[in-house]
PDB file of N, CA and C in Angstrom:
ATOM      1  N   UNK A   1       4.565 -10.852 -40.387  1.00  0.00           N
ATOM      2  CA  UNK A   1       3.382 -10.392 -39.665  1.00  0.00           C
ATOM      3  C   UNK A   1       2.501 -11.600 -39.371  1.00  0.00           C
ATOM      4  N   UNK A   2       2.490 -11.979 -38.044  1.00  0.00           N
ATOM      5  CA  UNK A   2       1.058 -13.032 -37.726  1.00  0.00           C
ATOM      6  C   UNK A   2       0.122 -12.835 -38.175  1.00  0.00           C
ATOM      7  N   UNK A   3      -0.704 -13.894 -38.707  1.00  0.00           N
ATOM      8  CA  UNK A   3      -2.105 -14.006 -39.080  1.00  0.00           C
ATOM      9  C   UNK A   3      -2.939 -13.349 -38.042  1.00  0.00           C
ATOM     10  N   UNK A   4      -4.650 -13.322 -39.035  1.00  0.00           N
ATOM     11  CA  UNK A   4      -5.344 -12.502 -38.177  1.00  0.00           C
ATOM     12  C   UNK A   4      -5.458 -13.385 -37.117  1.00  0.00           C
ATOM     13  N   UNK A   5      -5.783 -14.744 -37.553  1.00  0.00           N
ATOM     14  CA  UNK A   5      -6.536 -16.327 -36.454  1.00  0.00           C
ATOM     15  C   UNK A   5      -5.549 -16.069 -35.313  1.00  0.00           C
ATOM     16  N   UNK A   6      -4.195 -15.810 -35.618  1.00  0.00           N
ATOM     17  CA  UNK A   6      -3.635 -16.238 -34.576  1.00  0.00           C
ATOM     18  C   UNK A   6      -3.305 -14.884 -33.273  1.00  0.00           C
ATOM     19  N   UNK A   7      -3.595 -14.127 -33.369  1.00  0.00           N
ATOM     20  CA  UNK A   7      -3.949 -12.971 -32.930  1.00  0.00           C
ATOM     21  C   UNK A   7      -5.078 -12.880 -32.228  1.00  0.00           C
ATOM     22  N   UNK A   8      -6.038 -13.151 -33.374  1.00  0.00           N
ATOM     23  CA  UNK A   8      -7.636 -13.471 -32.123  1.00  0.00           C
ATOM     24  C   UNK A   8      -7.089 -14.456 -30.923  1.00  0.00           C
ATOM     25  N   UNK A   9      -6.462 -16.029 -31.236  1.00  0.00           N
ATOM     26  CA  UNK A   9      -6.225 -16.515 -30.479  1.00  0.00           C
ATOM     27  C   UNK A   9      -5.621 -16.516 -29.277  1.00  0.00           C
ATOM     28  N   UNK A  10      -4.022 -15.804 -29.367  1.00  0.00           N
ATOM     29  CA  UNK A  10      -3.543 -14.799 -28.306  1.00  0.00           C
ATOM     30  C   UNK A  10      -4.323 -14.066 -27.521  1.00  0.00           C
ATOM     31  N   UNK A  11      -5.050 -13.287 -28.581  1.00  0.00           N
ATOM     32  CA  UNK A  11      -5.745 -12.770 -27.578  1.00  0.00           C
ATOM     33  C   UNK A  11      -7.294 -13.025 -26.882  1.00  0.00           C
ATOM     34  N   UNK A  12      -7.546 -14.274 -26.881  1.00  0.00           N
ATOM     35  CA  UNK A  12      -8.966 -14.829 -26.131  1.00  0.00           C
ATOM     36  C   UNK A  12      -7.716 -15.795 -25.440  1.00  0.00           C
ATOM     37  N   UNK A  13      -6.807 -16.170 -25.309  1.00  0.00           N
ATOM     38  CA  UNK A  13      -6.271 -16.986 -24.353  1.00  0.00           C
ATOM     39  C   UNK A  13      -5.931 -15.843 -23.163  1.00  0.00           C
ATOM     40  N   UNK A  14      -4.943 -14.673 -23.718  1.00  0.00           N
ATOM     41  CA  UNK A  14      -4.935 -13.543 -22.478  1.00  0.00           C
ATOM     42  C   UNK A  14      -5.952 -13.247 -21.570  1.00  0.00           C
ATOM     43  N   UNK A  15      -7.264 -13.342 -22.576  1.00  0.00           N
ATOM     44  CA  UNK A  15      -8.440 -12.823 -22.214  1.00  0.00           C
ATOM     45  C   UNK A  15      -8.694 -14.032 -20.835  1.00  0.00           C
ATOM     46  N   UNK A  16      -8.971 -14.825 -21.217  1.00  0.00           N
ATOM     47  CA  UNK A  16      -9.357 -16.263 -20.348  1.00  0.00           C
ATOM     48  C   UNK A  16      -8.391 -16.212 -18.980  1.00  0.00           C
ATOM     49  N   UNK A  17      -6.998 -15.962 -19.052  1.00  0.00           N
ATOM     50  CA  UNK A  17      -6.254 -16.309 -18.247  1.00  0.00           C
ATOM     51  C   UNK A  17      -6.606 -14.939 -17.314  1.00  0.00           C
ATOM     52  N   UNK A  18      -6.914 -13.896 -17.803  1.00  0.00           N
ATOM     53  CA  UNK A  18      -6.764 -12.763 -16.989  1.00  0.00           C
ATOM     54  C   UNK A  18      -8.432 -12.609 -16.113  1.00  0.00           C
ATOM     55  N   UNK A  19      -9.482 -12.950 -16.962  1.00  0.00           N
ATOM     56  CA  UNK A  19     -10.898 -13.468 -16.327  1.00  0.00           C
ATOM     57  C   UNK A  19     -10.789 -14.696 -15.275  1.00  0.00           C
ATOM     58  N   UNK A  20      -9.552 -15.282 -15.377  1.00  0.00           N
ATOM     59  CA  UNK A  20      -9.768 -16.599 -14.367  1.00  0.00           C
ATOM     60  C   UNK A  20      -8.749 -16.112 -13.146  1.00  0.00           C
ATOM     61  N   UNK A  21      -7.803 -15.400 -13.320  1.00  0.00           N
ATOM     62  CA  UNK A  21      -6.962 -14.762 -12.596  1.00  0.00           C
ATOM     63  C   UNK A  21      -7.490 -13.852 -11.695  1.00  0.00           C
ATOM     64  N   UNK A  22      -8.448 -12.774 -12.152  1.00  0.00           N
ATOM     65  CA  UNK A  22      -9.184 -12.029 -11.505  1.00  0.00           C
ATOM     66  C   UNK A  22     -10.674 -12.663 -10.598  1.00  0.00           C
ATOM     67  N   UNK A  23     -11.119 -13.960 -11.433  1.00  0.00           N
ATOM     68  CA  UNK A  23     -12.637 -14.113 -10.599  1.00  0.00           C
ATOM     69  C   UNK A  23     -12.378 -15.213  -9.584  1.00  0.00           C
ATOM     70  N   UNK A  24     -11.096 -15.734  -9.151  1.00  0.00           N
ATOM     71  CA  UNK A  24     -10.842 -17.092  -8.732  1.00  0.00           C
ATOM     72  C   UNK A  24     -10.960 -16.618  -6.995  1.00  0.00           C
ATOM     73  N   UNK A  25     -10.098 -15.269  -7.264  1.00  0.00           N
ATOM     74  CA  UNK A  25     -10.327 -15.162  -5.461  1.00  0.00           C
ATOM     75  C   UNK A  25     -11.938 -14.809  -5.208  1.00  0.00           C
ATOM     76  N   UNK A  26     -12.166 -14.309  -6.187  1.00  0.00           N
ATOM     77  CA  UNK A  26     -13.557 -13.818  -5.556  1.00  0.00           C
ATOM     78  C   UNK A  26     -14.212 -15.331  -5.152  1.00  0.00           C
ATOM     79  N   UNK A  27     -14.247 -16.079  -6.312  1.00  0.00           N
ATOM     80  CA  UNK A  27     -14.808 -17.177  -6.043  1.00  0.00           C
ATOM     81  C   UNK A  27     -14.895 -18.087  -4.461  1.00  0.00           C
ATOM     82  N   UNK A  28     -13.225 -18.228  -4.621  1.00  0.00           N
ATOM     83  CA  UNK A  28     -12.563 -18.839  -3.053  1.00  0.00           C
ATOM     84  C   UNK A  28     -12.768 -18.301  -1.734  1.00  0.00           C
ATOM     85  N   UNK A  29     -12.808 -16.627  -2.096  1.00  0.00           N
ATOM     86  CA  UNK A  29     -13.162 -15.951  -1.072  1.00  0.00           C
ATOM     87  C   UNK A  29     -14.614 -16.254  -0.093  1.00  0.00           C
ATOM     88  N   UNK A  30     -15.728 -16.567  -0.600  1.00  0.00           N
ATOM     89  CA  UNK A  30     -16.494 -17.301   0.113  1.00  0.00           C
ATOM     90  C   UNK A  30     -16.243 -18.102   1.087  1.00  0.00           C
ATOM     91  N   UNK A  31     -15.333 -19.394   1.129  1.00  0.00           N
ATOM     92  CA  UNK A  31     -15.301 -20.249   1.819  1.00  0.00           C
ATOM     93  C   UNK A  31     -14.608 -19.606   2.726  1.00  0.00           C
ATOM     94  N   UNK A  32     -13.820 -19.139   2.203  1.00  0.00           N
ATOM     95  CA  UNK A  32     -12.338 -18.437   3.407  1.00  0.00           C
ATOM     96  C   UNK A  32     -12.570 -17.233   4.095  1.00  0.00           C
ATOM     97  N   UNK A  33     -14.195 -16.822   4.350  1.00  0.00           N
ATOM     98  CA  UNK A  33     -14.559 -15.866   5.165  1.00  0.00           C
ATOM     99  C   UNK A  33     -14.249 -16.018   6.253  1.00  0.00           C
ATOM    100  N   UNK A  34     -14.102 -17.185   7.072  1.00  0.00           N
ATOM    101  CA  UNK A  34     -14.336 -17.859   8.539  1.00  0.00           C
ATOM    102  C   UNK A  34     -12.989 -18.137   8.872  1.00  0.00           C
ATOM    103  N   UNK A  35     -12.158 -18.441   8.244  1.00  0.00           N
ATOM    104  CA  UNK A  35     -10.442 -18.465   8.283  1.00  0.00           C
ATOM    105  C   UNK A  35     -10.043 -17.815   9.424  1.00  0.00           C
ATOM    106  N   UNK A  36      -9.100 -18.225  10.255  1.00  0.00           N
ATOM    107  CA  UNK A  36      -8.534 -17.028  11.102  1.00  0.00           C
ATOM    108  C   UNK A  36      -7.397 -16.792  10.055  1.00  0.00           C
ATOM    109  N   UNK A  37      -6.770 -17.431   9.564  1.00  0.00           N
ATOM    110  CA  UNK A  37      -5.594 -16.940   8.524  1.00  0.00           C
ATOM    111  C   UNK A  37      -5.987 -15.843   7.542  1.00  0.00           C
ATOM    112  N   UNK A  38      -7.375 -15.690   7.270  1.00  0.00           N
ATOM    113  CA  UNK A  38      -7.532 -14.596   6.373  1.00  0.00           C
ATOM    114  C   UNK A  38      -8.360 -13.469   6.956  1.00  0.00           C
ATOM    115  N   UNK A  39      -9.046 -13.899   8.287  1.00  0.00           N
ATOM    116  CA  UNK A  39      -8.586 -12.481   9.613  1.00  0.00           C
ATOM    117  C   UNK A  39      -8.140 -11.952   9.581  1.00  0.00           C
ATOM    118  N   UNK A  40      -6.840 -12.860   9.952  1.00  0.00           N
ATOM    119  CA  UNK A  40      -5.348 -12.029  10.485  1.00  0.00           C
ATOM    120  C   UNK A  40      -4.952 -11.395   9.341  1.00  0.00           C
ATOM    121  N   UNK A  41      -4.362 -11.881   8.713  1.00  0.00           N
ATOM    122  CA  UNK A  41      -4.138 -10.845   7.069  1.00  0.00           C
ATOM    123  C   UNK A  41      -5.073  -9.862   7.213  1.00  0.00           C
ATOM    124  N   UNK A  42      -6.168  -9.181   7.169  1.00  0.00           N
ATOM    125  CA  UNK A  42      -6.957  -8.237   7.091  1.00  0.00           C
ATOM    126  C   UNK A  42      -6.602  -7.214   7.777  1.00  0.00           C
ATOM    127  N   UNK A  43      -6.246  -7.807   9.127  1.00  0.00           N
ATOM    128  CA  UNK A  43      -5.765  -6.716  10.590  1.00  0.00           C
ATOM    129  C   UNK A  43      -4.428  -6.518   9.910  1.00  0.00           C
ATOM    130  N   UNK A  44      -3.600  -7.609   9.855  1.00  0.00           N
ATOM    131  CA  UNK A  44      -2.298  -7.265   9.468  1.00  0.00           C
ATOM    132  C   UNK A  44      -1.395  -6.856   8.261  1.00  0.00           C
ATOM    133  N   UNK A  45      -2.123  -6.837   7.298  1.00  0.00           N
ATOM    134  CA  UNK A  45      -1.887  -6.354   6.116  1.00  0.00           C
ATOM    135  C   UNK A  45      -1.323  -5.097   5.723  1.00  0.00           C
ATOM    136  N   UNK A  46      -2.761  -4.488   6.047  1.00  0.00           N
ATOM    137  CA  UNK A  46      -2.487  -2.966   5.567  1.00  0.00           C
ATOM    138  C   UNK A  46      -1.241  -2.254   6.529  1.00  0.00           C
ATOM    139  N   UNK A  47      -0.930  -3.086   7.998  1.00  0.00           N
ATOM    140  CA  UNK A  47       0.114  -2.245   9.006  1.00  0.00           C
ATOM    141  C   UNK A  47       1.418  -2.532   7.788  1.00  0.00           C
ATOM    142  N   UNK A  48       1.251  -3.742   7.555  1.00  0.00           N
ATOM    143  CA  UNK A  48       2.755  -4.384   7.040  1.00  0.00           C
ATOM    144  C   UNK A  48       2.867  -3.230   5.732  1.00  0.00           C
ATOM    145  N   UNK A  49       2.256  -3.291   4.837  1.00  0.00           N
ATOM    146  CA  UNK A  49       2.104  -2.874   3.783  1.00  0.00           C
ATOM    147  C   UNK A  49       2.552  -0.996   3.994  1.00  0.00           C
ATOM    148  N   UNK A  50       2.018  -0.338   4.727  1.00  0.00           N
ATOM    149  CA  UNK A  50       2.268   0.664   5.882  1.00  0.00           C
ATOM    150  C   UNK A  50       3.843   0.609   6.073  1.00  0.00           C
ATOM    151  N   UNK A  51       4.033  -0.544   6.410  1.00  0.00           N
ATOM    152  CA  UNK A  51       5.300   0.005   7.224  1.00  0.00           C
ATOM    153  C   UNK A  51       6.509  -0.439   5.850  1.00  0.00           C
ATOM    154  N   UNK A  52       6.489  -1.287   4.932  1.00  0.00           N
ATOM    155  CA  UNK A  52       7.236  -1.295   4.002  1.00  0.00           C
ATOM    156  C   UNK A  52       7.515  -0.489   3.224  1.00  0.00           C
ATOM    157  N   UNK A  53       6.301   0.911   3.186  1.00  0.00           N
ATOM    158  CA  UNK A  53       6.422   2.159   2.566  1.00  0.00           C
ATOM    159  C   UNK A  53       7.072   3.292   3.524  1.00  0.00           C
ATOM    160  N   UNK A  54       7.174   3.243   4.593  1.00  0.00           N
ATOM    161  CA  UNK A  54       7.343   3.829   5.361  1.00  0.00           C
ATOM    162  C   UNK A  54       8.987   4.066   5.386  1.00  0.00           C
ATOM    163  N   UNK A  55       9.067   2.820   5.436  1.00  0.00           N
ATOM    164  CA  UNK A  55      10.768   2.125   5.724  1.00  0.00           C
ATOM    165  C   UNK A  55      11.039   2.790   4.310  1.00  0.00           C
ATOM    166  N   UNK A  56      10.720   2.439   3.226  1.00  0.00           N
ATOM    167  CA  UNK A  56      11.328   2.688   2.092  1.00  0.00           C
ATOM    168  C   UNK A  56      11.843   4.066   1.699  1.00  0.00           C
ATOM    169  N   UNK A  57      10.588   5.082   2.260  1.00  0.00           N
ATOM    170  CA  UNK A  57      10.509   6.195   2.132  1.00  0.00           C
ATOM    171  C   UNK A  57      11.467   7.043   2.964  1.00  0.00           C
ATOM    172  N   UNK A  58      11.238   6.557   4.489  1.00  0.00           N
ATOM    173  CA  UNK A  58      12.357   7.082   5.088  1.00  0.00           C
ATOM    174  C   UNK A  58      13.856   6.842   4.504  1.00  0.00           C
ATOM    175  N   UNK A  59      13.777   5.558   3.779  1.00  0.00           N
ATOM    176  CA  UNK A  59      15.152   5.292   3.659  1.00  0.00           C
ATOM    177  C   UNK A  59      16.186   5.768   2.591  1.00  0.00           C
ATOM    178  N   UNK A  60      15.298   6.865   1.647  1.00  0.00           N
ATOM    179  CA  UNK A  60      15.181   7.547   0.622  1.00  0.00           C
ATOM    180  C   UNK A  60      15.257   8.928   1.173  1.00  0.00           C
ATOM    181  N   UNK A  61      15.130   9.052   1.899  1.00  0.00           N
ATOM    182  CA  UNK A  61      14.912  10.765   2.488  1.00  0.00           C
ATOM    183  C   UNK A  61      16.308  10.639   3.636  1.00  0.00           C
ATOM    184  N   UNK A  62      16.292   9.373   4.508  1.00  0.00           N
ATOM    185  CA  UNK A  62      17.704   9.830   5.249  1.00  0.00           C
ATOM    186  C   UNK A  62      19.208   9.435   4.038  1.00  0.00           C
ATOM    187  N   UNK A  63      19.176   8.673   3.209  1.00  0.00           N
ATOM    188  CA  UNK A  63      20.107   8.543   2.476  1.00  0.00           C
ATOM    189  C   UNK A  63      20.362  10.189   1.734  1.00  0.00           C
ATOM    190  N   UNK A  64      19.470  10.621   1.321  1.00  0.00           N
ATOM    191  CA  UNK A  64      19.563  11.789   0.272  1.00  0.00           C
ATOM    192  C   UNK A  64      19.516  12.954   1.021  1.00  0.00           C
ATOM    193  N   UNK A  65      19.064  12.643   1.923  1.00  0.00           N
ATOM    194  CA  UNK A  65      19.372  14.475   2.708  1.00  0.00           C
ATOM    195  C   UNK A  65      19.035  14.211   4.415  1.00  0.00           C
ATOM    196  N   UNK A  66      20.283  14.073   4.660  1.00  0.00           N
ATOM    197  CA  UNK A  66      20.482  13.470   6.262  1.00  0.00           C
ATOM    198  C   UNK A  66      19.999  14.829   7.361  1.00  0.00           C
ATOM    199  N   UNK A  67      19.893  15.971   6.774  1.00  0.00           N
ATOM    200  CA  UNK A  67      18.808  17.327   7.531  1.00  0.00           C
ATOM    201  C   UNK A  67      17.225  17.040   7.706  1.00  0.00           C
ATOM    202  N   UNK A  68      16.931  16.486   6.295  1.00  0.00           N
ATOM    203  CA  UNK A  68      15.492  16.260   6.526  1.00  0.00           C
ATOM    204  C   UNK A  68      15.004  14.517   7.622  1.00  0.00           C
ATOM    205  N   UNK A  69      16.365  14.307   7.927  1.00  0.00           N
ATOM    206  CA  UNK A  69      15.983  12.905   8.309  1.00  0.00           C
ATOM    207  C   UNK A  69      15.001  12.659  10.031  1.00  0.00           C
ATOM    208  N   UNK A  70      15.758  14.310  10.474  1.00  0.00           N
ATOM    209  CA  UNK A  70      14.934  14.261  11.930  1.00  0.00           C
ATOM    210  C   UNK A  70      13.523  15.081  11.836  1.00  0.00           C
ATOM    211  N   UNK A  71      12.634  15.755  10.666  1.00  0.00           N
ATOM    212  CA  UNK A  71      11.462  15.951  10.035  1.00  0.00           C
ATOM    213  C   UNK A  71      11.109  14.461   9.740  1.00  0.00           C
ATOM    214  N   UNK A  72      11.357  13.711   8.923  1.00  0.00           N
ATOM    215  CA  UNK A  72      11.044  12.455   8.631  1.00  0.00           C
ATOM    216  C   UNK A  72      10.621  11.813   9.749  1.00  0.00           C
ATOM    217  N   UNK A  73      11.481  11.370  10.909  1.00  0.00           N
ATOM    218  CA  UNK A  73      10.977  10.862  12.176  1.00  0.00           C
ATOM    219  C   UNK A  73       9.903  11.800  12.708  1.00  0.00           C
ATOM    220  N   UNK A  74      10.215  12.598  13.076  1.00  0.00           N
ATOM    221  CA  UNK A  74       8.783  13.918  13.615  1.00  0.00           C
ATOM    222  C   UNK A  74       7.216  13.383  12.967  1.00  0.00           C
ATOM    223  N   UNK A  75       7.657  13.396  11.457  1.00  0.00           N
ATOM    224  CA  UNK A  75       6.584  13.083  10.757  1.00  0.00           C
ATOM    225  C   UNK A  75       6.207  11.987  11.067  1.00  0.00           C
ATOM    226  N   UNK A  76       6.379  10.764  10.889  1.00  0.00           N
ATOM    227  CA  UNK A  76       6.321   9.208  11.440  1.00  0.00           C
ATOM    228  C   UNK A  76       5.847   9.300  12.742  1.00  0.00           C
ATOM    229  N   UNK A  77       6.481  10.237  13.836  1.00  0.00           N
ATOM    230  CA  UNK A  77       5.777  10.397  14.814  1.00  0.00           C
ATOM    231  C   UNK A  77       4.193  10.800  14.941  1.00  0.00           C
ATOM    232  N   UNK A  78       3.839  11.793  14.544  1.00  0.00           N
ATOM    233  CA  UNK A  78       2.852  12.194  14.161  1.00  0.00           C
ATOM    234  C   UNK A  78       1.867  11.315  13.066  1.00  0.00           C
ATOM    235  N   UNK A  79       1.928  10.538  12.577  1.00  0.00           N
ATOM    236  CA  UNK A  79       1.519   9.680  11.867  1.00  0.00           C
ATOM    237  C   UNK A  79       0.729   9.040  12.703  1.00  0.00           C
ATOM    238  N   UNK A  80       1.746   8.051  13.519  1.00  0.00           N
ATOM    239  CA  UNK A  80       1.199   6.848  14.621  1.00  0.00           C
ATOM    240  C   UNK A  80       0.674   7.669  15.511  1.00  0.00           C
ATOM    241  N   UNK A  81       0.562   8.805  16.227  1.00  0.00           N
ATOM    242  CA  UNK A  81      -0.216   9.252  16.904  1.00  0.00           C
ATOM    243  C   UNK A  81      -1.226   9.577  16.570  1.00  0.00           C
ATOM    244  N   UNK A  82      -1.627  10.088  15.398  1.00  0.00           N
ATOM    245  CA  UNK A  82      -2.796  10.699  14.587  1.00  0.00           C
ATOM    246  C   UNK A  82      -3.885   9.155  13.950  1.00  0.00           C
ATOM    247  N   UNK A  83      -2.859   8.274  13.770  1.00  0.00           N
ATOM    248  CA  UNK A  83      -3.571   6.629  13.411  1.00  0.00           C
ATOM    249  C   UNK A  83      -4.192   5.995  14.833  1.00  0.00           C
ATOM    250  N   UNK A  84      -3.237   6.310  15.767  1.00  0.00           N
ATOM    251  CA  UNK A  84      -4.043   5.919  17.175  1.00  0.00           C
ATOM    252  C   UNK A  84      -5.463   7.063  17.978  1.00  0.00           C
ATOM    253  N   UNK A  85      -4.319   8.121  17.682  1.00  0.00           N
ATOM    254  CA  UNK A  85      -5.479   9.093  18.137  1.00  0.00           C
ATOM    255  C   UNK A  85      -7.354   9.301  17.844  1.00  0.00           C
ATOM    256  N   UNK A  86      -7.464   9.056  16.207  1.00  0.00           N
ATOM    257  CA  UNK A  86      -8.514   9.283  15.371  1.00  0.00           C
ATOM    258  C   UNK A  86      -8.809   7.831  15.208  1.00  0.00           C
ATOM    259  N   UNK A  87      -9.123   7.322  15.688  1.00  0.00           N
ATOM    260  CA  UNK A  87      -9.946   5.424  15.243  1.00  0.00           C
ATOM    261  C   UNK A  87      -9.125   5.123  14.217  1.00  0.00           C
ATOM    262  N   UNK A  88      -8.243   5.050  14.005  1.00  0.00           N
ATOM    263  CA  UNK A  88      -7.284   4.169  13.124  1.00  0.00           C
ATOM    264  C   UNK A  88      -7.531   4.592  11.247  1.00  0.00           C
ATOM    265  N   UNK A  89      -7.619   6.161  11.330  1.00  0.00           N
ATOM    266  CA  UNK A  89      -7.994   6.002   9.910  1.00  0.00           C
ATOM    267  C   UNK A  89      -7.301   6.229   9.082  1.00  0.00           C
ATOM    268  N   UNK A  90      -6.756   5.509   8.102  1.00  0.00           N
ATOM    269  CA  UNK A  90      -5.509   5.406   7.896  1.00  0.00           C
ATOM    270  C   UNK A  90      -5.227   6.920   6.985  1.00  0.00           C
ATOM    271  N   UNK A  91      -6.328   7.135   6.018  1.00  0.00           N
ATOM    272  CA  UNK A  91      -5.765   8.670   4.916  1.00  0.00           C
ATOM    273  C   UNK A  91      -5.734   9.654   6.019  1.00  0.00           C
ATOM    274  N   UNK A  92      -6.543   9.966   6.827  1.00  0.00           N
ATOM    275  CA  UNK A  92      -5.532  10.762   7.861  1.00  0.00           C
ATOM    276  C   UNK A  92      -5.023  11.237   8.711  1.00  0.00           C
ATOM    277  N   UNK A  93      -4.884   9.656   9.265  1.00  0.00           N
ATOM    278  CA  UNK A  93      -3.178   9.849  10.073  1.00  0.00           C
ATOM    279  C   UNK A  93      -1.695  10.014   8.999  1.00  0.00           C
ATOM    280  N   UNK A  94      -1.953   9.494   7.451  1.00  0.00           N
ATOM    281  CA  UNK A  94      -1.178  10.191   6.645  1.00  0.00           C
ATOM    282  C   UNK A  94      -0.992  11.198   5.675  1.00  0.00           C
ATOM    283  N   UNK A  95      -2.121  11.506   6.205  1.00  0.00           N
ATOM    284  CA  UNK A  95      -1.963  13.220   5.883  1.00  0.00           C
ATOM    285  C   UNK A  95      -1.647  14.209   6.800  1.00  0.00           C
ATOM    286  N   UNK A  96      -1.986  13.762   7.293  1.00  0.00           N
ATOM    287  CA  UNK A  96      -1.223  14.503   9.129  1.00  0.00           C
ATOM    288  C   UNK A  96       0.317  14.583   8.610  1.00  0.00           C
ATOM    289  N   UNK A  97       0.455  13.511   8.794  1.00  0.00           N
ATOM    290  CA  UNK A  97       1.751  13.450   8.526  1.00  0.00           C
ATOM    291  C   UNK A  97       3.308  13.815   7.367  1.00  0.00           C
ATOM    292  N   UNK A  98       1.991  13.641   6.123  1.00  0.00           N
ATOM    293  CA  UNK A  98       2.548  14.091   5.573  1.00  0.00           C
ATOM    294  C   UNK A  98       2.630  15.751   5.243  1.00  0.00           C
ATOM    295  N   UNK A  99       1.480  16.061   5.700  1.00  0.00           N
ATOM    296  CA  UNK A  99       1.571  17.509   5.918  1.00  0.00           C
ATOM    297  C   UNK A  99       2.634  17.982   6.863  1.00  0.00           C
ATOM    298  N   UNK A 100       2.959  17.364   7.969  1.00  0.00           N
ATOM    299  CA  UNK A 100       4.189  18.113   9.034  1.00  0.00           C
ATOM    300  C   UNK A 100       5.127  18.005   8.180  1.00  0.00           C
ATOM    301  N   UNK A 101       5.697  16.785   7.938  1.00  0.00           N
ATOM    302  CA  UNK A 101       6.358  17.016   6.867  1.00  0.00           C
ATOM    303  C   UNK A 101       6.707  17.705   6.334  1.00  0.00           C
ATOM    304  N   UNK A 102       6.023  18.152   5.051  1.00  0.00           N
ATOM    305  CA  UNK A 102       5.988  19.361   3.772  1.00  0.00           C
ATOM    306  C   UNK A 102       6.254  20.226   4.797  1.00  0.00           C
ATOM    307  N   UNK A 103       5.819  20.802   5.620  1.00  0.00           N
ATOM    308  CA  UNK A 103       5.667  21.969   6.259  1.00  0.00           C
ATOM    309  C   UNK A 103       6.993  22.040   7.040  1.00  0.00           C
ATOM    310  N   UNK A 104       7.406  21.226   7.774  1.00  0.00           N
ATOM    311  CA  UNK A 104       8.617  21.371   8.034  1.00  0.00           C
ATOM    312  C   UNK A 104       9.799  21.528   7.240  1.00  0.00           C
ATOM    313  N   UNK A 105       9.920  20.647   6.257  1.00  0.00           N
ATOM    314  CA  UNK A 105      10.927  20.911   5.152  1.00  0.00           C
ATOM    315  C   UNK A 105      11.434  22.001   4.465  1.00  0.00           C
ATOM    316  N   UNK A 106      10.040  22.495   4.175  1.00  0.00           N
ATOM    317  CA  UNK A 106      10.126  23.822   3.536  1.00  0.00           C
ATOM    318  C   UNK A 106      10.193  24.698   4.640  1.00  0.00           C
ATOM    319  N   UNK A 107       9.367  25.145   5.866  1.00  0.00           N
ATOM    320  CA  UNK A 107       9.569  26.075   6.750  1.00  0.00           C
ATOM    321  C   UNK A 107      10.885  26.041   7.398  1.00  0.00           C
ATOM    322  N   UNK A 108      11.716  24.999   7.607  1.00  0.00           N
ATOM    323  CA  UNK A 108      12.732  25.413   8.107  1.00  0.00           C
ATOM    324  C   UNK A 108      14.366  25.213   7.777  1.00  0.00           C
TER     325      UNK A 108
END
């Protein structure tokens, strides 16, 4: 069994690394307001991030049940229309969507 010392120590080094880990962007983030590189990430992020779930999800639903795969597209359809339609908001244009979804699956 480790000592108590060395236990405290572990754990104020975790402590330190995870306080410097967490306050560093904030810190940096200041300067890098004006960035176009951290612009663009802002606009482009959340699409990417969006669409890697998207992909994944579909790719999980047409592998496992190739019936629900043309609901899946429907849904996706309805998604991007409901994200363009409504000012881009993202919870719901995916709830839109995921509601056709559910609703299709089960209704038919």
């Amino acid at each position: 069994m480790p000592s108590t010392s060395y236990l405290v120590a572990v754990l104020a080094i975790v402590f330190g690394i995870t306080l410097a880990l967490r306050a560093v962007p904030f810190a940096v983030l200041g300067r890098l307001r004006e960035s176009d590189v951290v612009r663009r990430l802002a606009m482009w992020m959340p699409v990417g991030i969006l669409a890697v779930l998207a992909v994944t999800a579909l790719h999980g639903t047409i592998t496992t049940d190739p019936h629900g795969a043309g609901y899946a597209l429907l849904a996706v359809a309805v998604t991007i229309g409901a994200h363009l339609a409504f000012g881009r908001r993202t919870v719901l244009s995916v709830g839109a969507g995921t509601a056709v979804y559910v609703v299709l699956l089960n209704a038919l």
